[in-house]
Protein backbone atom coordinates (compact mmCIF):
# COMPACT_ATOMS: atom_id res chain seq x y z
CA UNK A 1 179.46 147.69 147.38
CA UNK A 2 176.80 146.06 148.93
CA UNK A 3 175.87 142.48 147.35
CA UNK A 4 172.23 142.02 145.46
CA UNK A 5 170.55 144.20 142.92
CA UNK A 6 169.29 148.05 143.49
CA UNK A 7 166.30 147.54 143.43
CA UNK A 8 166.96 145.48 146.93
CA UNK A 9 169.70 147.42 148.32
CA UNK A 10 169.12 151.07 147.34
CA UNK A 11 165.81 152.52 149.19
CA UNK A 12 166.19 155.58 147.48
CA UNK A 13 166.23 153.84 144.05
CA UNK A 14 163.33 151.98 144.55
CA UNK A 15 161.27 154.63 145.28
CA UNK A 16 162.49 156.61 142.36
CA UNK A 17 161.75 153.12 140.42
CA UNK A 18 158.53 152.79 141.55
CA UNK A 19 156.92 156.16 141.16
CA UNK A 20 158.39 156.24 137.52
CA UNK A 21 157.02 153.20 136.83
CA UNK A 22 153.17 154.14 138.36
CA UNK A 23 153.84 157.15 135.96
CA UNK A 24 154.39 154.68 133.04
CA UNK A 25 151.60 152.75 133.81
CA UNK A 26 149.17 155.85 133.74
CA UNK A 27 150.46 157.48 130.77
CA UNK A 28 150.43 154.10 129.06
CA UNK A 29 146.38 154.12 130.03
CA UNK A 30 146.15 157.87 128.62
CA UNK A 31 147.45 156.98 125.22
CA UNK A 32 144.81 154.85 124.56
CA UNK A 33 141.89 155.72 126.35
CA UNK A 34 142.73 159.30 124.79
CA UNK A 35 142.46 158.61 121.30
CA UNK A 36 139.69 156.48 121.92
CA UNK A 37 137.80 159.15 123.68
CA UNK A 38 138.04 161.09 120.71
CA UNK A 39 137.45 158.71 118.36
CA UNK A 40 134.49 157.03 120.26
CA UNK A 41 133.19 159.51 122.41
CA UNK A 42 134.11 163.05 120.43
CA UNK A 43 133.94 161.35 117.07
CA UNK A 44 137.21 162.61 116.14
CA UNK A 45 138.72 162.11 112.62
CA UNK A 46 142.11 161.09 111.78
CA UNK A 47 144.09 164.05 111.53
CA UNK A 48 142.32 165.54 114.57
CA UNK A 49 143.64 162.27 116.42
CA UNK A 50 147.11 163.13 114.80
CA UNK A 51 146.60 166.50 116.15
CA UNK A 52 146.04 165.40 119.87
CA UNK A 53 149.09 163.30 119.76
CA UNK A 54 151.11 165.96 118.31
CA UNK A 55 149.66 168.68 121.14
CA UNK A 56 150.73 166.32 124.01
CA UNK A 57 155.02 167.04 122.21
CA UNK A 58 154.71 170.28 121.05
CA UNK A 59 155.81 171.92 124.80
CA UNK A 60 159.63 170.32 123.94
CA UNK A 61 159.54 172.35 120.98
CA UNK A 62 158.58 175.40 122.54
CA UNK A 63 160.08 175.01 126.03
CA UNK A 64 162.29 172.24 125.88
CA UNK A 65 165.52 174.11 125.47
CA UNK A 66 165.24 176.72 128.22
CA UNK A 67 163.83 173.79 131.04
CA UNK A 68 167.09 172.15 130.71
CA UNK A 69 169.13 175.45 131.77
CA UNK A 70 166.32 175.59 134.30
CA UNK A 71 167.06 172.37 135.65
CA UNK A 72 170.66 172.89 135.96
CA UNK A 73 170.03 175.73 137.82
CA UNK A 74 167.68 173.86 139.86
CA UNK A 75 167.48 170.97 142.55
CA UNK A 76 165.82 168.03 140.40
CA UNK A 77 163.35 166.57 142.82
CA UNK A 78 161.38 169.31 143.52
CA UNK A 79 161.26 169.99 140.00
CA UNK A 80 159.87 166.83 139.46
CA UNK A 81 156.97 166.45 142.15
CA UNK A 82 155.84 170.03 140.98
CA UNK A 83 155.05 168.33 137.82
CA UNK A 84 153.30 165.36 138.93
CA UNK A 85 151.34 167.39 141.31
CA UNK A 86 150.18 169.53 138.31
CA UNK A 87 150.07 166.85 135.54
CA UNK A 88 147.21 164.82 138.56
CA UNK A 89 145.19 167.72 138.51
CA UNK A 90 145.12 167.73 134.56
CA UNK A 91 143.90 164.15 134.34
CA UNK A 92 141.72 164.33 136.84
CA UNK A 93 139.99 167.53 135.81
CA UNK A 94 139.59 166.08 131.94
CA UNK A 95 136.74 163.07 133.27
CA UNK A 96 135.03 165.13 135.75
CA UNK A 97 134.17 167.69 133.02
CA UNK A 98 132.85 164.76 131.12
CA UNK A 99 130.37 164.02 134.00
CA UNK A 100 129.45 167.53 133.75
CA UNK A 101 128.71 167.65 130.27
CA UNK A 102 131.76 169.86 129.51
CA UNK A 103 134.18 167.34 128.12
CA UNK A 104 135.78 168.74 124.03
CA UNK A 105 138.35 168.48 121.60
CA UNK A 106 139.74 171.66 122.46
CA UNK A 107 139.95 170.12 126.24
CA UNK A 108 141.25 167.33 125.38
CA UNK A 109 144.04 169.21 123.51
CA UNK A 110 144.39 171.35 126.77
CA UNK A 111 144.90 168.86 129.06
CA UNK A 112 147.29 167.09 126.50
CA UNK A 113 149.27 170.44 126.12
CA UNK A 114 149.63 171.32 129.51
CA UNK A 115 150.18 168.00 130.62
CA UNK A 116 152.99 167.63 128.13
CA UNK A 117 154.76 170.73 129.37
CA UNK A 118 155.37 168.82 132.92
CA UNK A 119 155.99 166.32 131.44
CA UNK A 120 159.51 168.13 130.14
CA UNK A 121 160.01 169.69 133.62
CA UNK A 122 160.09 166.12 134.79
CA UNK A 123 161.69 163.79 132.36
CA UNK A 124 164.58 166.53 132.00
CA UNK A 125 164.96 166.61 135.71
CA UNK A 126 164.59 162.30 136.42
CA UNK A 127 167.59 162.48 133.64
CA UNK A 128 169.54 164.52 135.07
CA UNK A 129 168.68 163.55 138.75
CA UNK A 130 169.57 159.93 138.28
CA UNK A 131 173.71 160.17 137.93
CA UNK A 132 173.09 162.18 141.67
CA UNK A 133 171.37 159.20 142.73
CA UNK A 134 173.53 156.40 141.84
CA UNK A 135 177.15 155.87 141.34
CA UNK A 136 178.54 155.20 138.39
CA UNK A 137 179.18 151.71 138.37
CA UNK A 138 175.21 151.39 139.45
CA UNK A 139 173.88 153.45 136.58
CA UNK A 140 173.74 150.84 133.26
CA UNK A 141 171.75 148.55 135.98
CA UNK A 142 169.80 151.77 137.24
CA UNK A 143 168.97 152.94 133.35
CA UNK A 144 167.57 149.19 132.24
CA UNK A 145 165.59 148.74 135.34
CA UNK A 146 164.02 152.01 135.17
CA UNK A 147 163.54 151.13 130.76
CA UNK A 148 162.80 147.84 131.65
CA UNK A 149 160.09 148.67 133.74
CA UNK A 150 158.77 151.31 131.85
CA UNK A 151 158.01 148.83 129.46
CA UNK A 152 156.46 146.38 131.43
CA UNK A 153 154.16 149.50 132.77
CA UNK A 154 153.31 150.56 128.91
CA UNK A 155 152.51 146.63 128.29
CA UNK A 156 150.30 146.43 131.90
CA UNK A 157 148.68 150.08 130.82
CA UNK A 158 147.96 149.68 127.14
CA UNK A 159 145.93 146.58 128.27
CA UNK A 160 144.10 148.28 130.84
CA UNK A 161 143.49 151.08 128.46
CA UNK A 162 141.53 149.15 126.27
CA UNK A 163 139.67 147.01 129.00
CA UNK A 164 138.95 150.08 130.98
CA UNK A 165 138.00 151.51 127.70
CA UNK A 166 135.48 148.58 126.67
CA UNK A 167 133.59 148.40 130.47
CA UNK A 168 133.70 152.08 131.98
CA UNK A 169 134.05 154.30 128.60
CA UNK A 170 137.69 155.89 127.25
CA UNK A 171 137.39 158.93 129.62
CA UNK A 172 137.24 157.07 132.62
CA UNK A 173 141.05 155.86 131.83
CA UNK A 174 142.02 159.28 132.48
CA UNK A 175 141.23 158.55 136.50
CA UNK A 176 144.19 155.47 136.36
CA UNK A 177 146.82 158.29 135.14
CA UNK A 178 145.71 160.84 137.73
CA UNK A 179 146.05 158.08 140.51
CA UNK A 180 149.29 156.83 139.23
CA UNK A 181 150.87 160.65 139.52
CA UNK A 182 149.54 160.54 143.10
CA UNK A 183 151.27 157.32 143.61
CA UNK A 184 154.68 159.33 142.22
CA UNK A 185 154.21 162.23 144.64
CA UNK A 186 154.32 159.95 147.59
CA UNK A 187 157.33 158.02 146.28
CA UNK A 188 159.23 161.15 145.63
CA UNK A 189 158.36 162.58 148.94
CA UNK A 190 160.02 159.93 150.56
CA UNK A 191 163.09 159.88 148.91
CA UNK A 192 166.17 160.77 151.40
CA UNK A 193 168.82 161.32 148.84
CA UNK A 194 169.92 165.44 148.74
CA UNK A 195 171.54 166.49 145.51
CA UNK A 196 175.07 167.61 145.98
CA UNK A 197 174.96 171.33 146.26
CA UNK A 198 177.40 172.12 143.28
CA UNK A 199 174.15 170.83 141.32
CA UNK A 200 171.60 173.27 143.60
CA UNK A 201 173.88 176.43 143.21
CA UNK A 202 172.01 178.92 141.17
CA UNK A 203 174.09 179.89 138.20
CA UNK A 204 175.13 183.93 136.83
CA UNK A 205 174.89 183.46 133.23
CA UNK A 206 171.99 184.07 130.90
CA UNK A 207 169.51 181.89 130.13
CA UNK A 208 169.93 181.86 126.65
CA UNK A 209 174.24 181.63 127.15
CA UNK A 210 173.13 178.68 128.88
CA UNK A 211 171.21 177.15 126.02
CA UNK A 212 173.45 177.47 123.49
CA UNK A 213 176.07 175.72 125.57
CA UNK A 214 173.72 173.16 125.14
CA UNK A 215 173.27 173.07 121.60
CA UNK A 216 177.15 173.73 121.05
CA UNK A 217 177.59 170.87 123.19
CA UNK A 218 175.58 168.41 120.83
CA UNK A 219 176.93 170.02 117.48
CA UNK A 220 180.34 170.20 118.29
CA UNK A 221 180.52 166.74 119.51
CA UNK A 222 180.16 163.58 116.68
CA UNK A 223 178.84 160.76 119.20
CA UNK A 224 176.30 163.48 120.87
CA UNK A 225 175.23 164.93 117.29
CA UNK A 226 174.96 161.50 115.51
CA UNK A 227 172.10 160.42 118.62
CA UNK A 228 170.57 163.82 118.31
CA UNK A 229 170.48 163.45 114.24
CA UNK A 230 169.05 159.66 114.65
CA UNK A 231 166.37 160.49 117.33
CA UNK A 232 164.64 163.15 115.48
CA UNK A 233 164.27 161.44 112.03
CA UNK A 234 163.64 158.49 114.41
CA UNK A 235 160.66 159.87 116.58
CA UNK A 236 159.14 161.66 113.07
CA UNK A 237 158.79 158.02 112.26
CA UNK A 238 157.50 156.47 115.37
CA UNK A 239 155.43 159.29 115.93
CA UNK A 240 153.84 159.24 112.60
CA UNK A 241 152.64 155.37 113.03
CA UNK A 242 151.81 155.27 116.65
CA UNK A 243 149.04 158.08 115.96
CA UNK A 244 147.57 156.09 113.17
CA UNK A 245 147.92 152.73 115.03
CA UNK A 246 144.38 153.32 116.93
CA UNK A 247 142.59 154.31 114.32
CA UNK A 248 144.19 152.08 111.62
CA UNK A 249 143.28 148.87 113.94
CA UNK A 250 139.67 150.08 114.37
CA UNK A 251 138.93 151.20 111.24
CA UNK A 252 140.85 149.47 108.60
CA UNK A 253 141.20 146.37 110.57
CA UNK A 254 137.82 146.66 112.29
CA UNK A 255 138.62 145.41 115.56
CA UNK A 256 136.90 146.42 119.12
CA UNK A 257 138.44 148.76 121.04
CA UNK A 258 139.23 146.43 124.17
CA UNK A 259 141.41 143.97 121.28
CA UNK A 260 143.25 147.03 120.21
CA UNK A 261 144.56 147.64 123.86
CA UNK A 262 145.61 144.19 123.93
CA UNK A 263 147.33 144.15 120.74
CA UNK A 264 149.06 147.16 121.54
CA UNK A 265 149.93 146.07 125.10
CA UNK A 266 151.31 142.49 123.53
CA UNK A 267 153.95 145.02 121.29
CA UNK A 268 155.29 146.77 124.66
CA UNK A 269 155.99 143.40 125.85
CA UNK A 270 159.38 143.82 123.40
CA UNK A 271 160.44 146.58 125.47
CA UNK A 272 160.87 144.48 128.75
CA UNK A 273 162.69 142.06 126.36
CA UNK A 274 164.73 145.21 124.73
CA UNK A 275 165.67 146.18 128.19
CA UNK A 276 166.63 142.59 129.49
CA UNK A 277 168.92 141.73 126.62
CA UNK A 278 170.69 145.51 126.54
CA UNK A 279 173.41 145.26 128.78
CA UNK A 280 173.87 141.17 127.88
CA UNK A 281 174.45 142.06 124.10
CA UNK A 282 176.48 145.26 124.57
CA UNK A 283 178.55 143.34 126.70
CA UNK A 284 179.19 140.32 124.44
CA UNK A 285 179.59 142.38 120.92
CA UNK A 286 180.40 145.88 122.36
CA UNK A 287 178.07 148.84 122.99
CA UNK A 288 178.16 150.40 119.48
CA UNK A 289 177.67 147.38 117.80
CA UNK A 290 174.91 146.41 119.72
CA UNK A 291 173.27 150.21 119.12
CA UNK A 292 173.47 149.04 115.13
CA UNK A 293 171.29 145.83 115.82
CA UNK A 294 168.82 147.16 117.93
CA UNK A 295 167.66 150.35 116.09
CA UNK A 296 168.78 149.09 112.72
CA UNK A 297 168.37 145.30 112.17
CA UNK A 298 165.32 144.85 114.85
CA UNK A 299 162.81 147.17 113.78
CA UNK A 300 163.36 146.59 109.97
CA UNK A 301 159.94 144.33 110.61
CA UNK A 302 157.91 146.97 111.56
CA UNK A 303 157.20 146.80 107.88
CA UNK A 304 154.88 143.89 109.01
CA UNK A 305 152.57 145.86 110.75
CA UNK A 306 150.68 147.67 107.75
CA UNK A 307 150.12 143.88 106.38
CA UNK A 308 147.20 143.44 109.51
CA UNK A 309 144.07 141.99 109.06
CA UNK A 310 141.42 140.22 111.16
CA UNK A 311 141.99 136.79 112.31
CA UNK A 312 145.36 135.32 112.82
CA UNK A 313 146.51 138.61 110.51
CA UNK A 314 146.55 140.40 113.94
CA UNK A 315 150.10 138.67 114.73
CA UNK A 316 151.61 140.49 112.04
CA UNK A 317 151.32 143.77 114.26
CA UNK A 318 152.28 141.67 117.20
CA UNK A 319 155.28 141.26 115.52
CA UNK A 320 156.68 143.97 114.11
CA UNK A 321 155.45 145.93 116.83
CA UNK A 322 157.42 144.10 119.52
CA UNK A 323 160.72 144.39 117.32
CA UNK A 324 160.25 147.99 117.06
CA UNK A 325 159.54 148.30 120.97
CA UNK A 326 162.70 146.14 121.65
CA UNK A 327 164.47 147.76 119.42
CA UNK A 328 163.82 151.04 120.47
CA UNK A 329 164.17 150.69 124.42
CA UNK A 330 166.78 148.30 123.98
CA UNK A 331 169.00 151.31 121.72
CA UNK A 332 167.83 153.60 124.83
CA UNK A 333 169.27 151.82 127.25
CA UNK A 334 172.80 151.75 126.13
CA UNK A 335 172.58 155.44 125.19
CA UNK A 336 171.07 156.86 128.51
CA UNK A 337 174.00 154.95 129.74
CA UNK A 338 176.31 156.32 127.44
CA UNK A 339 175.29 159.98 128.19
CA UNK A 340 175.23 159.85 131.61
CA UNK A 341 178.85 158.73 131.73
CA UNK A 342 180.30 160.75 128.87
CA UNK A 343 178.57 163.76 129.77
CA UNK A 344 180.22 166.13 132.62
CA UNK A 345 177.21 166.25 135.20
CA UNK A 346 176.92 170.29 135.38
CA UNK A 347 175.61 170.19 131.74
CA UNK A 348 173.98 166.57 131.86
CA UNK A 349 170.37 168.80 131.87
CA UNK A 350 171.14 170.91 128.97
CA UNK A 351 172.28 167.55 127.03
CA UNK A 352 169.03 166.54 128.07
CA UNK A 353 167.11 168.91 126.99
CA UNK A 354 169.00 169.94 124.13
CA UNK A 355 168.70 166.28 122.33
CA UNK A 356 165.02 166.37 123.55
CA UNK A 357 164.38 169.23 122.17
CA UNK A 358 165.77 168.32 118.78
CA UNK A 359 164.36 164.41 119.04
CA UNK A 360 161.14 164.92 120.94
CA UNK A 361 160.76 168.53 118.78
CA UNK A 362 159.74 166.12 115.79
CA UNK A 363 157.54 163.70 117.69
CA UNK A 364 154.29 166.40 117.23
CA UNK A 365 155.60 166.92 113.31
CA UNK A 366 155.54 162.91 113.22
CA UNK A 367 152.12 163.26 114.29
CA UNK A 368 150.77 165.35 112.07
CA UNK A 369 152.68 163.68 109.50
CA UNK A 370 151.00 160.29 109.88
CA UNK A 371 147.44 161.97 109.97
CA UNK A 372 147.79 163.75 106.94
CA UNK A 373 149.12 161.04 105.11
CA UNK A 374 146.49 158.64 106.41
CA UNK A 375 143.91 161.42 105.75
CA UNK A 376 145.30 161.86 102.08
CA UNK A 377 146.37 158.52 101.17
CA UNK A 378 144.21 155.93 103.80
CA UNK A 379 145.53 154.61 106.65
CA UNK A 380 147.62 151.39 105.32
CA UNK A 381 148.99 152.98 102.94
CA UNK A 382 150.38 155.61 105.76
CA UNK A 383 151.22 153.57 107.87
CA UNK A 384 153.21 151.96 105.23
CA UNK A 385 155.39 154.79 104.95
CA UNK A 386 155.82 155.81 108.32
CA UNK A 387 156.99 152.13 109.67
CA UNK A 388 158.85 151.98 106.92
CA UNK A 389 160.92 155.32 108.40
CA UNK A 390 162.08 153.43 111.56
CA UNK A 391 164.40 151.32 109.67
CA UNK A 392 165.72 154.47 107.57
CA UNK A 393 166.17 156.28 110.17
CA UNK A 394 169.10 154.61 111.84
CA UNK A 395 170.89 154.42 108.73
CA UNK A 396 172.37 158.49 109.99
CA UNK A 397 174.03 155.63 112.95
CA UNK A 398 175.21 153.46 109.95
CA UNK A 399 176.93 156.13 108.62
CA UNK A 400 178.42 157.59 111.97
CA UNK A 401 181.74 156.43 113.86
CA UNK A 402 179.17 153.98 115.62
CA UNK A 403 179.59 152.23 112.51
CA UNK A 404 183.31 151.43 112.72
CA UNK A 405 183.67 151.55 116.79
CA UNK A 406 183.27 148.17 119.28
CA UNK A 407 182.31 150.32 122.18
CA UNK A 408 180.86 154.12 122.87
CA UNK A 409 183.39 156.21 124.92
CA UNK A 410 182.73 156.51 128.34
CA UNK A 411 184.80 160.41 128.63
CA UNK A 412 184.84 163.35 126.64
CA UNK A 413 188.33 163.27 125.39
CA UNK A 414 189.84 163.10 122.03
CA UNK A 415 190.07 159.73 120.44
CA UNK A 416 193.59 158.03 121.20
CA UNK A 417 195.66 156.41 118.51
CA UNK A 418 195.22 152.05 118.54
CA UNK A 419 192.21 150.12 119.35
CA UNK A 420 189.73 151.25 122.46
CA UNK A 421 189.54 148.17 124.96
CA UNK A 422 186.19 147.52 126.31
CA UNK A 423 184.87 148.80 129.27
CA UNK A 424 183.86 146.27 131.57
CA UNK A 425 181.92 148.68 133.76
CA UNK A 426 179.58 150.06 130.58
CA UNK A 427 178.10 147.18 129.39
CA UNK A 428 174.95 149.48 128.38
């Protein structure tokens, strides 16, 4: 193996890194200039908000299951610059009808929609596609770069989502994402890499055979269910504060829209710190213990966040929102890692989409969760209960065989009698 990082020695890497991470950046930009177009522009009230966070999941309840047979069936990289090319359009489209005069809720919530359904096309598909990519030994370091990056992106774009929001109007943030997808399309065009053609062959079996493979895969198999079980009631949770946290820091805080970009950008910065220490910690304590600290111990002070007020009360959600975002991407980290090496690779799309499908499927429930709450009970007091579900969440891993195991398995195979040595090559 060549000497140096991937990011120096692996071309095709690089550009996979860097058009993921332009795609980061944009989206990043979108969720706040979004909201904030709505609120500001569409005067939008808080379960409508809710509602346009919840439209942007919804496809990976509808679709989510059938893309990843799809994807198995199909060569990954075209799969994923189809949906870039169509999710550019979609941003672009959304500010030029504003010029015209033709800018709504409802096409707001179209763009949203339709821009989440490519968005399952291609996160299923960059799952799956990465293990093709990479060889094993490569993929904890491939998994926390591309985390680690993503995170630095959300930081860089929540920022610019607020200034952009505060000098050229919330729309106009919709041009960054549609410029970032370009950016994505050019990096995936140049990628040399061709998948193995055992992963292009078309398969004979029905669709829906194919998808309950999927879901038989995740129920009949405890380390597979237990992350499917934790990311749903997790992403309800998440879900259910990040579409109040806009409106919450605006209207029950009373800050400026350009300060709540910041603020929000300063809580991404835990995910670049979540992604650093990931492979260090699972490597010094073991990978299942280090899944208990970061999505149990860290985020337990997201319960700091509701406590904001104006002044130096604003590092309170600085705080808790960095654990959470280290926690969270941190926990990722190791389990992408996991998956991708426990999984066999024929099926890696349908684990994909099947755990998306039951973790993502509750991210547009989340939503509408935290604006009703914060429409029936006010905003603190929501967001109250929703941060406090991030913490309560991983309790399902508490109670798991995480809870009594050093490291995650690295092959599907039935557990052997005596203690499981560490594996040197999964620190993630």
């Amino acid at each position: 193996m060549s000497r140096g990082g991937l990011l120096r020695r692996h071309r095709d890497f690089r550009l996979l890194w860097c058009g993921e991470t332009a795609g980061k950046f944009g989206a990043s930009v979108t969720g706040v200039s979004m909201p904030l177009a709505a609120v500001s522009t569409l005067h939008a009230g808080t379960f409508e908000v809710g509602l346009l966070s919840a439209t942007a999941w919804a496809p990976w309840l509808v679709i989510g299951l059938p893309v990843g047979a799809w994807v198995d069936r199909l060569p990954r990289r075209p799969v994923m610059t189809a949906s870039a090319a169509v999710s550019l359009a979609l941003f672009a489209a959304a500010p030029l009808a504003a010029r015209l005069g033709l800018l709504s809720l409802g096409l707001l919530l179209a763009v949203a929609l339709l821009a989440g359904t490519a968005a399952v096309f291609f996160q299923t598909a960059c799952t799956a596609y990465l293990p093709a990519l990479l060889d094993p030994a490569d993929q904890p370091e491939g998994n926390a770069k591309l985390h680690g990056s993503a995170s630095a992106a959300q930081f860089a774009g929540l920022g610019s989502g607020g200034v952009i929001a505060q000098l050229a109007g919330a729309v106009n943030g919709l041009f960054a994402n549609a410029a970032t997808f370009l950016v994505s399309l050019l990096c995936l065009a140049g990628i040399r890499h061709r998948e193995p053609r055992a992963t292009r062959a078309r398969r004979r079996g029905s669709l829906a055979d194919e998808v309950r493979a999927g879901l038989r895969l995740i129920a009949g198999d405890p380390w597979f269910r237990t992350f499917a079980l934790f990311g749903a009631a997790s992403n309800l949770a998440l879900m259910g504060y990040q579409s109040l946290q806009v409106v919450f820091l605006v209207r029950s805080v009373g800050l400026p829209p350009g300060l709540v970009g910041t603020l929000i950008a300063a809580t991404s910065t835990g995910g670049v710190a979540g992604a650093f220490a990931a492979r260090r910690v699972a490597r010094r304590i073991g990978t299942a213990r280090a899944t208990l600290l970061f999505e149990l111990a860290v985020p337990v002070l997201a319960l700091l966040m509701p406590l904001t007020t104006r002044g130096a009360g604003v590092l309170l959600f600085v705080a808790g929102g960095f654990c959470v975002t280290a926690g969270v991407v941190g926990g990722n980290v190791i389990k992408a890692s996991f998956q991708q090496r426990y999984c066999p690779p024929e099926l890696l799309g349908r684990l994909t989409a099947s755990s998306a499908f039951l973790g993502y499927g509750t991210i547009p429930l989340g939503a509408l969760l935290g604006g009703a709450l914060g429409t029936a009970l006010g905003l603190r007091a929501a967001m109250t209960l929703m941060t406090a579900g991030i913490p309560l969440a991983a309790l399902i891993l508490a109670f798991s065989p995480i809870r009594t195991a050093r490291d995650l398995p690295d092959q599907r195979r039935p557990p052997q009698a005596g203690p499981r040595p560490a594996v040197a090559e999964q620190p993630v």
